[in-house]
C-alpha atoms as a PDB file:
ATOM      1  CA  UNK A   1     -39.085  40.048 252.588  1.00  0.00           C
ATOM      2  CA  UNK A   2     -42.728  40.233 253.282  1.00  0.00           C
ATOM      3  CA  UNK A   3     -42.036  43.682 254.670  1.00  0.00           C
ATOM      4  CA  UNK A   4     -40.658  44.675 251.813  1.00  0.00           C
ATOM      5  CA  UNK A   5     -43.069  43.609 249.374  1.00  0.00           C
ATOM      6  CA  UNK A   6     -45.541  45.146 251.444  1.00  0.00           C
ATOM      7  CA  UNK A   7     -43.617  48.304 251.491  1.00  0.00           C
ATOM      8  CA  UNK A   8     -43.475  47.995 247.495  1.00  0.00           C
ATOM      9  CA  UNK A   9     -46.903  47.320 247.375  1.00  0.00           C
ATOM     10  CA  UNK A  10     -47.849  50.009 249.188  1.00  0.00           C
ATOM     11  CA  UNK A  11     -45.752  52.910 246.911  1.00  0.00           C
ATOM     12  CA  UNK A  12     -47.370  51.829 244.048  1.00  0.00           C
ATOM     13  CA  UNK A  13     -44.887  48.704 242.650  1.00  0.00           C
ATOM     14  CA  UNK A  14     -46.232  46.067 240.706  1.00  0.00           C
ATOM     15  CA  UNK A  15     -42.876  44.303 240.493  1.00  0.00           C
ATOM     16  CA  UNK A  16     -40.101  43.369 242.844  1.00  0.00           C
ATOM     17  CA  UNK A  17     -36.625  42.798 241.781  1.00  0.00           C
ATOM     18  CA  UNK A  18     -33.634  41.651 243.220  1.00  0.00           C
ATOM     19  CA  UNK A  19     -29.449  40.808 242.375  1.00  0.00           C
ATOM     20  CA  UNK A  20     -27.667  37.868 244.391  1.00  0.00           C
ATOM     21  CA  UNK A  21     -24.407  37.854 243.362  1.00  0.00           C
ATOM     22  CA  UNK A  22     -22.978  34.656 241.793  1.00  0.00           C
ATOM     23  CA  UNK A  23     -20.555  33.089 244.691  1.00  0.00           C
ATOM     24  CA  UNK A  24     -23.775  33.217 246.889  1.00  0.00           C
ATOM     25  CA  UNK A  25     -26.172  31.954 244.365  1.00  0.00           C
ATOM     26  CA  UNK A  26     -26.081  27.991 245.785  1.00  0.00           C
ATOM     27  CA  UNK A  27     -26.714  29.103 249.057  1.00  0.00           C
ATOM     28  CA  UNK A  28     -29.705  32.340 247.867  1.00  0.00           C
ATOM     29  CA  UNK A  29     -31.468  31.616 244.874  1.00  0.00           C
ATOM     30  CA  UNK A  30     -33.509  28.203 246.104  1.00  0.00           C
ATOM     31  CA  UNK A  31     -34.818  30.844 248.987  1.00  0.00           C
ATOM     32  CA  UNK A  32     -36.156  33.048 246.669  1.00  0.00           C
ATOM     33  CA  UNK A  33     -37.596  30.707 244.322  1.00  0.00           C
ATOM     34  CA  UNK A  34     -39.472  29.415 247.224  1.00  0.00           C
ATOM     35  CA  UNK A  35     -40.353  33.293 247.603  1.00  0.00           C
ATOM     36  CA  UNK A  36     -41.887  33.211 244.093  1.00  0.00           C
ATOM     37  CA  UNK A  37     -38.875  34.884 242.251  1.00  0.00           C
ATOM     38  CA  UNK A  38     -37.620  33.639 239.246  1.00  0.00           C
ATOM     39  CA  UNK A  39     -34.678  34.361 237.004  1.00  0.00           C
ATOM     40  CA  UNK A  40     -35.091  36.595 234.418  1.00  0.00           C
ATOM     41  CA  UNK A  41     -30.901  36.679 233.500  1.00  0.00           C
ATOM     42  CA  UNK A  42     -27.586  37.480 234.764  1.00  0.00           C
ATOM     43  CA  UNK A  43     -25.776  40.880 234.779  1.00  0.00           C
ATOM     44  CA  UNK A  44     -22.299  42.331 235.079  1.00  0.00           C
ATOM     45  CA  UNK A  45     -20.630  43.544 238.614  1.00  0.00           C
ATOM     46  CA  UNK A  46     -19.917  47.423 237.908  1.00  0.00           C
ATOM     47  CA  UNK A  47     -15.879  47.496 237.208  1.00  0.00           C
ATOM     48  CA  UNK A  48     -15.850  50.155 240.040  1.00  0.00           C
ATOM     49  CA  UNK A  49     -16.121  47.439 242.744  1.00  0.00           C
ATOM     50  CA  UNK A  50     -13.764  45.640 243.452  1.00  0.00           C
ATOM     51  CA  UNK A  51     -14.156  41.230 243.740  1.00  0.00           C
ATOM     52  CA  UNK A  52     -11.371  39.399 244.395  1.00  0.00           C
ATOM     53  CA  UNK A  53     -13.187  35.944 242.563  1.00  0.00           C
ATOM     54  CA  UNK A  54     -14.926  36.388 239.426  1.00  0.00           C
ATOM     55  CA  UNK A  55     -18.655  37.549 240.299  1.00  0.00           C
ATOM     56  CA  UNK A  56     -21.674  38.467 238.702  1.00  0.00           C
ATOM     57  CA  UNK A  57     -25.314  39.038 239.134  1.00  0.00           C
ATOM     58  CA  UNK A  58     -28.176  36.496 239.394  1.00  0.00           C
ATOM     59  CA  UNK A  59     -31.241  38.882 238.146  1.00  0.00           C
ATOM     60  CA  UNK A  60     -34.714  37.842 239.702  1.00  0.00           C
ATOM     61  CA  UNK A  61     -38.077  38.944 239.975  1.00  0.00           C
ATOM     62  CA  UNK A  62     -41.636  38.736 241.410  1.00  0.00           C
ATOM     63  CA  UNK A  63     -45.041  40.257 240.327  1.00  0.00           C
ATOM     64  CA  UNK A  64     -46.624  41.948 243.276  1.00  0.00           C
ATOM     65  CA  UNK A  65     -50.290  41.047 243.516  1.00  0.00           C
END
């Protein structure tokens, strides 16, 4: 992730975002609040892929500084 933000950085970003998807949130979304993300709201899965449970995403995001 550092990388990453670093890369971001780097091009000019001020802002990273990111989607977890919901089944995985549990397990993600304490990692990337220790990151410094925070949830800004949820969005739909696009109806062209498929899920086989109902899914959605987790919308975060972290200034770059």
């Amino acid at each position: 992730m550092a990388e990453a933000e670093d890369f971001a950085r780097g091009a000019g970003c001020r802002v990273m975002d990111l989607r977890v998807i919901s089944p995985r949130a549990a397990q993600l979304l304490p990692f990337y609040l220790r990151l410094g993300y925070r949830e800004t709201g949820t969005r739909p899965i696009p109806a062209e892929l498929a899920s086989k449970v109902p899914t959605h995403y987790v919308v975060m995001f972290k200034p770059l500084k």
